[in-house]
N, C-alpha and C. Protein backbone atom coordinates (compact mmCIF):
# COMPACT_ATOMS: atom_id res chain seq x y z
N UNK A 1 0.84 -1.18 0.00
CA UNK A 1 0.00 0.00 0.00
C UNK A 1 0.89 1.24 0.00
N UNK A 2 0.24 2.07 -0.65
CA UNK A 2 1.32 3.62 -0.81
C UNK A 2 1.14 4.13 0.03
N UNK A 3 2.13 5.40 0.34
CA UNK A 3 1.69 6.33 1.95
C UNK A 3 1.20 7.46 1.56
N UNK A 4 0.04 7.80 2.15
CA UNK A 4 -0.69 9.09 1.59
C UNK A 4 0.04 10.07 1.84
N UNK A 5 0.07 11.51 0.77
CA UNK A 5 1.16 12.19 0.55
C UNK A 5 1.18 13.05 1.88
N UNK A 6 -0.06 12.89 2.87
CA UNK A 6 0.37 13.68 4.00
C UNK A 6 1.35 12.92 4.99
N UNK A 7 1.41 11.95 4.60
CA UNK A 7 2.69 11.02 5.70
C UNK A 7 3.89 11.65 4.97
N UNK A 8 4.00 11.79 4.11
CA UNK A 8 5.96 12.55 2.92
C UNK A 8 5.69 13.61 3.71
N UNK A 9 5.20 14.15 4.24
CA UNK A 9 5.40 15.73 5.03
C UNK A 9 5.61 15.94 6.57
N UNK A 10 6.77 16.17 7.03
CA UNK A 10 7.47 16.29 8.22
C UNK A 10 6.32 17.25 9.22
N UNK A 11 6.22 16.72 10.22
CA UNK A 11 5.22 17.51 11.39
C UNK A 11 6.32 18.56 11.83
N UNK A 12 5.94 20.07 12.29
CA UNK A 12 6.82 20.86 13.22
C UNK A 12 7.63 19.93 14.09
N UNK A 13 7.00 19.45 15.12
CA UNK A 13 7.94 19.22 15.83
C UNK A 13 9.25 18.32 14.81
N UNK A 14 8.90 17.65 13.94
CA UNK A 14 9.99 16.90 13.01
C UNK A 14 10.98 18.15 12.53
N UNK A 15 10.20 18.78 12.24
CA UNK A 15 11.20 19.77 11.96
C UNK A 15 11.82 20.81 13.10
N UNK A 16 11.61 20.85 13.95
CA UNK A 16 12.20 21.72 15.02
C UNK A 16 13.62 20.17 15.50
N UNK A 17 13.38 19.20 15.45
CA UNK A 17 14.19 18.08 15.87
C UNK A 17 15.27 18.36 14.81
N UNK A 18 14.55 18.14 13.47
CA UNK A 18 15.68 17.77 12.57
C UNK A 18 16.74 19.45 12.68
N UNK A 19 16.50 20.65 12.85
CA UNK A 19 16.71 21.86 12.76
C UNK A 19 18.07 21.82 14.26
N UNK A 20 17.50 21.04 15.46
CA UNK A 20 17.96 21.46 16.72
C UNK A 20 19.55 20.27 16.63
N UNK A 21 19.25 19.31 15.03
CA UNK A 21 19.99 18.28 15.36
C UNK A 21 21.85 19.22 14.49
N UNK A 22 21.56 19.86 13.60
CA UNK A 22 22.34 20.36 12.61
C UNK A 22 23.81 20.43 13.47
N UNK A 23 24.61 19.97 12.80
CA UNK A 23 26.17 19.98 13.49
C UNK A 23 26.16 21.54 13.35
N UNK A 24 27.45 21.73 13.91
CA UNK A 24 28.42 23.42 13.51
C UNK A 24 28.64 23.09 12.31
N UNK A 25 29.22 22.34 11.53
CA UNK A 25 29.30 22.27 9.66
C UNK A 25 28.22 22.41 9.22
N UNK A 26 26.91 21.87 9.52
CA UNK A 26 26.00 22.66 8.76
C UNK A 26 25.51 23.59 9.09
N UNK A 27 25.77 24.32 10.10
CA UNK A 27 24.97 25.21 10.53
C UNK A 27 25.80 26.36 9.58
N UNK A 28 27.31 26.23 9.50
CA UNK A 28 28.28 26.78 9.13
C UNK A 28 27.94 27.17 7.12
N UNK A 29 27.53 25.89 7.03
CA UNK A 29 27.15 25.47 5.36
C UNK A 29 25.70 26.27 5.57
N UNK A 30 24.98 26.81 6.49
CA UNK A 30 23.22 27.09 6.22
C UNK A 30 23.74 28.52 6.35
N UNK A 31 24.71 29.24 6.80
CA UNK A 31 25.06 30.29 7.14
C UNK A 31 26.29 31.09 5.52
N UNK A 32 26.39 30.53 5.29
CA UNK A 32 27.35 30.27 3.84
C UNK A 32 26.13 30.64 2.40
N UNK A 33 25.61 29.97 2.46
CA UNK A 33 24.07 29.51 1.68
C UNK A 33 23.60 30.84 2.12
N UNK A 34 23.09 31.29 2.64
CA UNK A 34 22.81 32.41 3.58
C UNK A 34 22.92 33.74 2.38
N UNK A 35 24.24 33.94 3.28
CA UNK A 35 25.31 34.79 2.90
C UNK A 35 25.21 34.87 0.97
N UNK A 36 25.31 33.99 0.63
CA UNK A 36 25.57 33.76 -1.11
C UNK A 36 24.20 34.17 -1.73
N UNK A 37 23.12 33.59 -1.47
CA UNK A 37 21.67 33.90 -1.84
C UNK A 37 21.22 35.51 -1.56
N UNK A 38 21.53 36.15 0.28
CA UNK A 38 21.63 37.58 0.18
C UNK A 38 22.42 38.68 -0.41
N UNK A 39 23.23 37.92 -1.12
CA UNK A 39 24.43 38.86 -2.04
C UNK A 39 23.71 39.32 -3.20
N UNK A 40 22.37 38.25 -3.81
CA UNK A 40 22.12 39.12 -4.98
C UNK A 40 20.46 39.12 -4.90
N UNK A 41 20.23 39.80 -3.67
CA UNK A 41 19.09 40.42 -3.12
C UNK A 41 18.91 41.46 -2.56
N UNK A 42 19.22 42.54 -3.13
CA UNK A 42 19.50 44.01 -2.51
C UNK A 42 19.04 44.48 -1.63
N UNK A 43 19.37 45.05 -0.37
CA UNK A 43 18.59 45.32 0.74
C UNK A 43 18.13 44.04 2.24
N UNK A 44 18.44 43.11 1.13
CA UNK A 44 18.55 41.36 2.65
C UNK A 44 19.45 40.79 3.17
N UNK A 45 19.10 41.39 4.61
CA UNK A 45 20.27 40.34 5.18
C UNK A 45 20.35 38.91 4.99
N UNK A 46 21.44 38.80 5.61
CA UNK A 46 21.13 37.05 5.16
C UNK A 46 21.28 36.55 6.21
N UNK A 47 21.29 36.92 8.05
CA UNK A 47 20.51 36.68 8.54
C UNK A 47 19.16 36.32 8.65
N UNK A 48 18.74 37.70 8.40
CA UNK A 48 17.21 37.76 8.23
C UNK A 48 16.85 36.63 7.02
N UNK A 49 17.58 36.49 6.32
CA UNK A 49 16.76 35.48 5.12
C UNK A 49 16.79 34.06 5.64
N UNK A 50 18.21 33.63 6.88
CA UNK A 50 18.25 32.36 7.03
C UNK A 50 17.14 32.26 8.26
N UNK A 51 16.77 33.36 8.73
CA UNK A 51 15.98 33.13 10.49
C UNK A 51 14.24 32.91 9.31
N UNK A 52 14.30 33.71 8.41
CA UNK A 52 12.81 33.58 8.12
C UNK A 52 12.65 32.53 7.37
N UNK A 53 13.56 31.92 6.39
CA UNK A 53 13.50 29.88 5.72
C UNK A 53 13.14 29.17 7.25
N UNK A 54 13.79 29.70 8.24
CA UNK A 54 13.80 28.46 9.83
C UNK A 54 12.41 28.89 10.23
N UNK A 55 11.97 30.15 10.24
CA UNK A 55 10.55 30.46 10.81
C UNK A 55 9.54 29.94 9.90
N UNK A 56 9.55 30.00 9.01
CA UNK A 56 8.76 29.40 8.11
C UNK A 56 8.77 27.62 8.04
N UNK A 57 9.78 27.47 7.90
CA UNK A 57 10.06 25.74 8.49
C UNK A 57 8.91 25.45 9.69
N UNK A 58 9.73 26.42 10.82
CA UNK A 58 8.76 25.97 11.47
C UNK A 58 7.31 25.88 11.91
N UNK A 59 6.70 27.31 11.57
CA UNK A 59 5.24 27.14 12.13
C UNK A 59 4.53 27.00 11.10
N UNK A 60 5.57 26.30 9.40
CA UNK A 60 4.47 25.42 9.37
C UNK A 60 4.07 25.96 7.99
N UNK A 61 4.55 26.93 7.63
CA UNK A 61 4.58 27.86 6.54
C UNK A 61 4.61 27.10 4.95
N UNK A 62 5.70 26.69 4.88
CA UNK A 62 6.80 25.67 4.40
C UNK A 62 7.18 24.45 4.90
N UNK A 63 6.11 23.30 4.26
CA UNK A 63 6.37 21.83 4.31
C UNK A 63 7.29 21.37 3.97
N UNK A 64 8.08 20.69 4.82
CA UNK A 64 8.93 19.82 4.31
C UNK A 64 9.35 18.47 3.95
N UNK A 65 8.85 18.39 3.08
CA UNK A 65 9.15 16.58 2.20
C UNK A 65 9.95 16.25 3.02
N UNK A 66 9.69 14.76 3.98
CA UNK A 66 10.88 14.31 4.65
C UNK A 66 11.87 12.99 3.54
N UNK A 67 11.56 13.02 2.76
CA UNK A 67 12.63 12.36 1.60
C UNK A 67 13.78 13.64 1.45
N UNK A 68 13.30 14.53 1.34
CA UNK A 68 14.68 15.63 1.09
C UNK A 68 15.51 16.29 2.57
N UNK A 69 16.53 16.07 1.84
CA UNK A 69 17.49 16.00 3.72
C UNK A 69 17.13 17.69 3.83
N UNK A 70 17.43 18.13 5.40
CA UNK A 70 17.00 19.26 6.18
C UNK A 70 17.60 20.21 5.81
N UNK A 71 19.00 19.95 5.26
CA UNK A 71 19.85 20.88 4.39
C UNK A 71 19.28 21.35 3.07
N UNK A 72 18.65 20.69 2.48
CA UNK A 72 18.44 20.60 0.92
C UNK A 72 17.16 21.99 0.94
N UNK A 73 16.02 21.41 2.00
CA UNK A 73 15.07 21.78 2.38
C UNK A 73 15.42 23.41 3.02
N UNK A 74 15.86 23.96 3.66
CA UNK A 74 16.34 25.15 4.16
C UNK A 74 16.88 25.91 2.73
N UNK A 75 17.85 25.43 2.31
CA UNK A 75 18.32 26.00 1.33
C UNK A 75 17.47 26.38 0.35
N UNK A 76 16.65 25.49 -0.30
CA UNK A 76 15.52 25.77 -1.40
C UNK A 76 14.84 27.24 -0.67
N UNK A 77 14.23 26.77 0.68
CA UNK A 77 13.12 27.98 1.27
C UNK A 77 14.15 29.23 0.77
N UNK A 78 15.40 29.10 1.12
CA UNK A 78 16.16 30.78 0.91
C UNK A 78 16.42 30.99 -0.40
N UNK A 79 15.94 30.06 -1.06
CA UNK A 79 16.46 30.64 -2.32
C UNK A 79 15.27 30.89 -2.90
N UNK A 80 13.97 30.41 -2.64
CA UNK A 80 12.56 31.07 -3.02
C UNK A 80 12.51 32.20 -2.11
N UNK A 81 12.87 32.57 -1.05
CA UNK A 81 12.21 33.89 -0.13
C UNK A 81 13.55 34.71 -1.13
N UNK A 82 14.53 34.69 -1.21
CA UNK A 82 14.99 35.52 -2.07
C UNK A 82 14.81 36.35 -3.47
N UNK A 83 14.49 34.91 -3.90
CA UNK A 83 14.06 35.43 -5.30
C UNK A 83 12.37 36.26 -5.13
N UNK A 84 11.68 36.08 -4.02
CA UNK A 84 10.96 36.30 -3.97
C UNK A 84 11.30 38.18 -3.30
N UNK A 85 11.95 38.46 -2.30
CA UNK A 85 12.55 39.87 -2.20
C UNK A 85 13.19 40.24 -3.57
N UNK A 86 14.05 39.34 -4.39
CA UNK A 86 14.37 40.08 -5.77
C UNK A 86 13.39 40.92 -6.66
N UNK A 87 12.15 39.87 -6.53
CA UNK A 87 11.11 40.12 -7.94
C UNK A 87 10.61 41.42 -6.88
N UNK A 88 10.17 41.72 -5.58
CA UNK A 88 9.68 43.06 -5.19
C UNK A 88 10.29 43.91 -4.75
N UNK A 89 11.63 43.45 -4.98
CA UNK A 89 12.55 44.64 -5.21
C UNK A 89 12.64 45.41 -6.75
N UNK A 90 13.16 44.94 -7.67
CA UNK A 90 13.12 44.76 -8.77
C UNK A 90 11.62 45.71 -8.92
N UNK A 91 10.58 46.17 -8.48
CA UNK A 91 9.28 46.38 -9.60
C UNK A 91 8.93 47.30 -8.64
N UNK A 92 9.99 47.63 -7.60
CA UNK A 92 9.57 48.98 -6.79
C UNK A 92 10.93 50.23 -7.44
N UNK A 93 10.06 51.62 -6.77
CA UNK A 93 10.61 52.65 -7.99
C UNK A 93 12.33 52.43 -7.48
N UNK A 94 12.85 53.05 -8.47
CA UNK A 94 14.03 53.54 -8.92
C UNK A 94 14.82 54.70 -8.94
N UNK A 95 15.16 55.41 -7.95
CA UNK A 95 15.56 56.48 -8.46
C UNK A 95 16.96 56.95 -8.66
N UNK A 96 17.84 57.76 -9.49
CA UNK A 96 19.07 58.10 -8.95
C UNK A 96 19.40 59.51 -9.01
N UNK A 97 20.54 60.00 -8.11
CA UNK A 97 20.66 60.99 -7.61
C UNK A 97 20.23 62.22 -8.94
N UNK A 98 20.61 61.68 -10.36
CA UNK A 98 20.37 62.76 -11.74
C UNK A 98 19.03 62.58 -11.68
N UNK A 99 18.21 61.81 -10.91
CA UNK A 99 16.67 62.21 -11.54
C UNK A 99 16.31 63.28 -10.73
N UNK A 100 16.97 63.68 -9.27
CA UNK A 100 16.09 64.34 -8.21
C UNK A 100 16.45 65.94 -9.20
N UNK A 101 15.62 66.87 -8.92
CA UNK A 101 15.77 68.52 -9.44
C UNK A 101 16.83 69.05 -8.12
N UNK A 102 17.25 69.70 -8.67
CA UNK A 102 18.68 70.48 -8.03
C UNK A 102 17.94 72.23 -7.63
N UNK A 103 18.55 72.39 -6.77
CA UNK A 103 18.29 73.62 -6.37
C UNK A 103 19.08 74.98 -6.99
N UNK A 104 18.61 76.08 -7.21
CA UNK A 104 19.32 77.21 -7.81
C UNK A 104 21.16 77.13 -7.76
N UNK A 105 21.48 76.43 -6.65
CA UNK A 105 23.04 76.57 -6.72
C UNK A 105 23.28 75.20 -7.30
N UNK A 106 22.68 74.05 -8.16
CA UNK A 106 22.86 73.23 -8.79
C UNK A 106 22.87 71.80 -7.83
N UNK A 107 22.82 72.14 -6.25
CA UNK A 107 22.84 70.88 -5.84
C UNK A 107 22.06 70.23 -5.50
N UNK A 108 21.73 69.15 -5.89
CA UNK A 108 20.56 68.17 -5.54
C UNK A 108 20.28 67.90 -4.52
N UNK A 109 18.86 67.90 -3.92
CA UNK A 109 18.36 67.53 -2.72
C UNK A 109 18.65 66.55 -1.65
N UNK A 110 19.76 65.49 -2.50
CA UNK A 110 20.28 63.94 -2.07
C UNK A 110 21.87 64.64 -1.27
N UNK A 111 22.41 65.53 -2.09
CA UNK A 111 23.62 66.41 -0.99
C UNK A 111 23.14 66.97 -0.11
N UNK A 112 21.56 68.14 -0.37
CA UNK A 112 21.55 68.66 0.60
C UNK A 112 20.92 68.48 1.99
N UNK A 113 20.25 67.35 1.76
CA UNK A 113 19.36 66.59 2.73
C UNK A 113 20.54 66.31 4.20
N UNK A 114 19.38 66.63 5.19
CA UNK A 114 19.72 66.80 6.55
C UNK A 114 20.59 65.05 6.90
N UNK A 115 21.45 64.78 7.63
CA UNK A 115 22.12 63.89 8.21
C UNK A 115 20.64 62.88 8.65
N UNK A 116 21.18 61.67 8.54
CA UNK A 116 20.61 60.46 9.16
C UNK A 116 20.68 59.77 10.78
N UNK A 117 22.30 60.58 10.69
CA UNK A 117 22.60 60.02 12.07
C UNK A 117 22.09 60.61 12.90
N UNK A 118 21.88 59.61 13.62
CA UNK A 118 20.72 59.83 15.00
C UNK A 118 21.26 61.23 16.07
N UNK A 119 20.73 61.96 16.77
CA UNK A 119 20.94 62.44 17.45
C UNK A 119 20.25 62.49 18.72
N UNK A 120 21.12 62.97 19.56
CA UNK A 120 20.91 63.18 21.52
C UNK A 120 19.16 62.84 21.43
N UNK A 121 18.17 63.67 20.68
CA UNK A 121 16.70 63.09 20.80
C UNK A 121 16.43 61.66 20.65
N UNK A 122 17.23 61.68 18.97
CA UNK A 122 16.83 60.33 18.86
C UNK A 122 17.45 59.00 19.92
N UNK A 123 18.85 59.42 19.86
CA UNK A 123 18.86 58.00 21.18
C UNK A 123 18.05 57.91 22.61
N UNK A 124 17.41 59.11 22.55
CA UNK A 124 16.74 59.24 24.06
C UNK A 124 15.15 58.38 23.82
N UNK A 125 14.85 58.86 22.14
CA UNK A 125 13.63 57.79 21.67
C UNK A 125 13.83 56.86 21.64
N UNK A 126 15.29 56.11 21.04
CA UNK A 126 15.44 54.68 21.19
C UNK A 126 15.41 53.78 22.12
N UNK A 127 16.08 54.27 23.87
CA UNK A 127 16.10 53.86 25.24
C UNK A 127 15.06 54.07 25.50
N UNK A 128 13.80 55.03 25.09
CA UNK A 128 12.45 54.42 25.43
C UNK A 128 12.28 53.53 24.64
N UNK A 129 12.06 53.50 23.96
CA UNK A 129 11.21 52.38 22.82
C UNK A 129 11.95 51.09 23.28
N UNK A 130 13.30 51.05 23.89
CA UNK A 130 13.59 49.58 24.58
C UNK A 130 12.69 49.25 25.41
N UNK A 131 12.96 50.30 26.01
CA UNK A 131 12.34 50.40 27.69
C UNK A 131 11.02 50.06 27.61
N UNK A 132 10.13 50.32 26.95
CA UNK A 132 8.85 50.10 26.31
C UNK A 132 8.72 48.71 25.85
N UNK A 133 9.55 47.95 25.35
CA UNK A 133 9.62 46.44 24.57
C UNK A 133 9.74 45.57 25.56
N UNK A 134 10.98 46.35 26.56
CA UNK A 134 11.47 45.66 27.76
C UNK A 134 10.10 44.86 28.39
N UNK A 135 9.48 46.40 29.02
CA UNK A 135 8.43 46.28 29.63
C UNK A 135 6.96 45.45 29.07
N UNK A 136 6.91 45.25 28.38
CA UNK A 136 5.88 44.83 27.24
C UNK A 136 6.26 43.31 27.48
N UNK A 137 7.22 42.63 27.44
CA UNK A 137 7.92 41.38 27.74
C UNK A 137 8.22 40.88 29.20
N UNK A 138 8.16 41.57 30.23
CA UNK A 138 8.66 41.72 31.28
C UNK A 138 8.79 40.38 32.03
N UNK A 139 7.42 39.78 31.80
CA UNK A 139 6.96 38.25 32.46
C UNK A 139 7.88 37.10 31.68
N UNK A 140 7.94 37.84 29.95
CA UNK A 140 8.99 36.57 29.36
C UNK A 140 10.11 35.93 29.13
N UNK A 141 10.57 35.45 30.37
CA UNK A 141 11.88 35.64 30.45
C UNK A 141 12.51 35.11 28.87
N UNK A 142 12.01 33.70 28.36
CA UNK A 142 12.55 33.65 26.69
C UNK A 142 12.67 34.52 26.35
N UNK A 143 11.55 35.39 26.02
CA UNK A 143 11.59 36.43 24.79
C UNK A 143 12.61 37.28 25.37
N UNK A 144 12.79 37.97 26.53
CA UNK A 144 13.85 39.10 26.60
C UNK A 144 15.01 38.41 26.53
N UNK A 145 15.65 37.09 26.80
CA UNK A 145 16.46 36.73 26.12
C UNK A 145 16.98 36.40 24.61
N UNK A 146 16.02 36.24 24.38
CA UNK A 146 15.89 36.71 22.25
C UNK A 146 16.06 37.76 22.32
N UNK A 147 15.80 38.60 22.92
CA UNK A 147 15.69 40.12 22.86
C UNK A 147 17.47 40.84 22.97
N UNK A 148 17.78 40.00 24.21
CA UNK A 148 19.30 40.12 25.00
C UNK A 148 20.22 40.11 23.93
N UNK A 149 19.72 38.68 22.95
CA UNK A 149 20.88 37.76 22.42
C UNK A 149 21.01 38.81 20.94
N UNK A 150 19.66 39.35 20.32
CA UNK A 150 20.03 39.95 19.50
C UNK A 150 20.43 41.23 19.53
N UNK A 151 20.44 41.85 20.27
CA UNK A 151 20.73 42.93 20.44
C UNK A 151 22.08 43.14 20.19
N UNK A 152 22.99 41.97 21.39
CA UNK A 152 24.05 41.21 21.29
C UNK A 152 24.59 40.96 20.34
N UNK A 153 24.09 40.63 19.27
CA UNK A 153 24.49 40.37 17.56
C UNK A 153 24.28 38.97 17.63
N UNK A 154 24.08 38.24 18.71
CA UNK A 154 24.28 36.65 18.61
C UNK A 154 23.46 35.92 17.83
N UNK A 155 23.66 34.26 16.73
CA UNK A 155 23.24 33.68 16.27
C UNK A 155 21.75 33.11 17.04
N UNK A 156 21.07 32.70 16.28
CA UNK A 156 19.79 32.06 16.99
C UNK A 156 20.23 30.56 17.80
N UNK A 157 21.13 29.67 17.23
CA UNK A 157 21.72 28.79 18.10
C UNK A 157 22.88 29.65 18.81
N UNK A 158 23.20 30.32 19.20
CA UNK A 158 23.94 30.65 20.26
C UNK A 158 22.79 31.35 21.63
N UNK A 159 22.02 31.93 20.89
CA UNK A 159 21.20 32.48 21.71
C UNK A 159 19.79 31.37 22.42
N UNK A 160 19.82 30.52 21.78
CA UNK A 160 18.92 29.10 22.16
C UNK A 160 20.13 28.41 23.31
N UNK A 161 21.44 28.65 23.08
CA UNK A 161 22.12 27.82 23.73
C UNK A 161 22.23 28.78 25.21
N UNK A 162 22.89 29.55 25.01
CA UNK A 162 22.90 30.42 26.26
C UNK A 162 21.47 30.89 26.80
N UNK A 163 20.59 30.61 26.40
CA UNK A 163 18.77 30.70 27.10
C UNK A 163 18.13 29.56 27.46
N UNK A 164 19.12 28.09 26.94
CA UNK A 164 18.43 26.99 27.24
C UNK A 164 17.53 26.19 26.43
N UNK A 165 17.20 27.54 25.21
CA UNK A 165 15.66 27.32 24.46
C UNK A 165 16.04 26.18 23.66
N UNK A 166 14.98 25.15 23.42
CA UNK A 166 14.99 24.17 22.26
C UNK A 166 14.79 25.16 20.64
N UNK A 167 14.79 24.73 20.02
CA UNK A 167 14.70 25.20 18.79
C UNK A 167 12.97 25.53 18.70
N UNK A 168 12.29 24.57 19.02
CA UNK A 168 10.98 25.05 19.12
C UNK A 168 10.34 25.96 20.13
N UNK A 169 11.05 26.00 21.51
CA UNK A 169 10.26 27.03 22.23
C UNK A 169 11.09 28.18 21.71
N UNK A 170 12.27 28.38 21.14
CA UNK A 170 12.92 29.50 20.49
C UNK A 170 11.52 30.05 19.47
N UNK A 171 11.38 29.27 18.08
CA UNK A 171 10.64 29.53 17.48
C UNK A 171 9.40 30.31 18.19
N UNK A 172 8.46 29.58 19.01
CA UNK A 172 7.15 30.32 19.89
C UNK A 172 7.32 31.57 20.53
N UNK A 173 8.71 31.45 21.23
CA UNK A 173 9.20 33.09 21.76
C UNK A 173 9.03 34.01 20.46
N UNK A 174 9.57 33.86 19.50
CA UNK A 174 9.55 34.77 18.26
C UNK A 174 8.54 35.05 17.94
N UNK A 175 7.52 33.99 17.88
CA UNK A 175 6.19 34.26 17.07
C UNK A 175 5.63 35.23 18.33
N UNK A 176 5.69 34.97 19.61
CA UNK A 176 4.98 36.11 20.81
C UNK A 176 5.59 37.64 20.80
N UNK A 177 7.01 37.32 20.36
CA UNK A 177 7.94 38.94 20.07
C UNK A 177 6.64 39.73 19.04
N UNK A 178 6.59 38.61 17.43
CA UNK A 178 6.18 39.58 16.51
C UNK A 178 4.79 39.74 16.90
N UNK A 179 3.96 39.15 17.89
CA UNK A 179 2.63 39.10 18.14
C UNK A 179 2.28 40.56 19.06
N UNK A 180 3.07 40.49 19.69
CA UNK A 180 3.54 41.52 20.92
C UNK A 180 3.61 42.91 20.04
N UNK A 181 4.77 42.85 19.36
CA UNK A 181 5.02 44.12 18.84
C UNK A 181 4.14 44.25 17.97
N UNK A 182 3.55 43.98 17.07
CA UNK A 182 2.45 44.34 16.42
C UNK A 182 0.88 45.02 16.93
N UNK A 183 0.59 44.27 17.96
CA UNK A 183 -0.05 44.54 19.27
C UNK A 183 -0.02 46.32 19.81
N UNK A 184 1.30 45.97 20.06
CA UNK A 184 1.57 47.48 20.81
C UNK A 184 1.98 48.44 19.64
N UNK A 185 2.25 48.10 18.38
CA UNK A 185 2.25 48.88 17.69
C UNK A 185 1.62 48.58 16.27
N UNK A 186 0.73 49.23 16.61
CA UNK A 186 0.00 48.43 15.32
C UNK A 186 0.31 49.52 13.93
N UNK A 187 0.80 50.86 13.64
CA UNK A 187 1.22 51.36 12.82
C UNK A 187 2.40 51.59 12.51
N UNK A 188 3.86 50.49 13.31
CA UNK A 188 4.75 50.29 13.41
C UNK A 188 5.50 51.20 13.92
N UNK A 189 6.93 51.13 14.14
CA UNK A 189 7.34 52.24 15.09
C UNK A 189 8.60 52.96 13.87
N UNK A 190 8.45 54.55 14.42
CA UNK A 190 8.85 55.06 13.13
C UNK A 190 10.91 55.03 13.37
N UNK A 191 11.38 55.00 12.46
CA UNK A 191 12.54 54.88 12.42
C UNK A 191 13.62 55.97 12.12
C-alpha cells in the first residue's frame, strides 16, 4: 500500500528536531548559503533570510518533504524567499541621484538633505522604545532573552544555547515577540 502524501510531510515538531539536530558544519554550510543567496538580493540580510526559511520551516509555513534532507530543504526555502525579495525589489521605484531637481546653486536635494545620524533626541527615543519592549515582555523571560541575544548580535543557536531554548520554544518566543510588537504597535514604530 502507498503512503498518503500527507505522511511525505514532516510535522513541526519533526522539523524543530531535525533543525535542533544540525552539526556546527552545517549550521556553518546554512550560514554560507545564507550569505551567497543575500548577495544578490538588494537590501537582505542574510541573517534575516536564514531566520525567516527556519521560521517558516517551522510554524508550518513551508512543508517539508521528509525524503529531502534538512539541508536541501532550508536551502531551497532561501532561495525562493529571495528570489521572492528580488522580484519586489526589482518592480519597486528607482531612483538616482540625476533624476532628483537640483536647487538654484545646482545641488541636488540627495547632498543637501539633513544627516541620518541619529541624534541626543533620537537615542533618548530609542532607550524608550527599549524600555517600552522591555516592559511589554517583562513576564517573558525567553523572549527578553531573544531580545538580549540579538541585540548582542548573537546567532539564533547561540542564543537558544545560552537561554536553554529548544529550537521550538525559540521559534514560539519569536512568534509572541512579533505578536507583541504588532499589538503594541499596530502602525509600526517610526525609524
Amino acid at each position: 500500500m502507498k503512503a498518503c502524501k500527507e505522511d511525505a510531510i514532516a510535522t513541526v515538531d519533526e522539523v524543530a528536531q531535525a533543525l535542533a539536530s544540525l552539526t556546527a558544519s552545517d549550521i556553518a554550510r546554512l550560514n554560507l548559503l545564507a550569505k551567497i543567496r543575500a548577495r544578490y538580493a538588494p537590501g537582505l540580510d542574510w541573517r534575516d533570510l536564514l531566520h525567516d526559511a527556519i521560521d517558516k520551516a517551522l510554524d508550518g509555513t513551508r512543508k517539508w518533504p521528509r525524503e529531502i534532507p534538512i539541508l536541501a530543504f532550508v536551502r531551497e526555502v532561501m532561495r525562493s524567499l529571495a528570489s521572492e525579495h528580488r522580484r519586489k525589489w526589482s518592480q519597486g521605484p528607482l531612483m538616482t541621484e540625476a533624476d532628483l531637481p537640483a536647487n538654484s546653486d545646482g545641488v541636488t536635494l540627495f547632498v543637501s538633505a539633513p544627516s541620518d545620524e541619529p541624534g541626543a533626541d533620537r537615542e533618548v527615543e530609542a532607550r524608550e522604545l527599549v524600555d517600552r519592549i522591555r516592559l511589554l515582555f517583562s513576564g517573558d523571560m525567553a523572549v527578553l532573552a531573544i531580545l538580549d541575544g540579538m541585540y548582542l548580535g548573537l546567532e539564533p543557536v547561540e542564543i537558544q544555547d545560552r537561554a536553554g531554548l529548544t529550537a521550538t520554544h525559540y521559534a514560539s518566543a519569536q512568534r509572541r515577540i512579533r505578536r507583541g510588537l504588532a499589538r503594541a504597535f499596530p502602525e509600526g514604530v517610526d525609524s
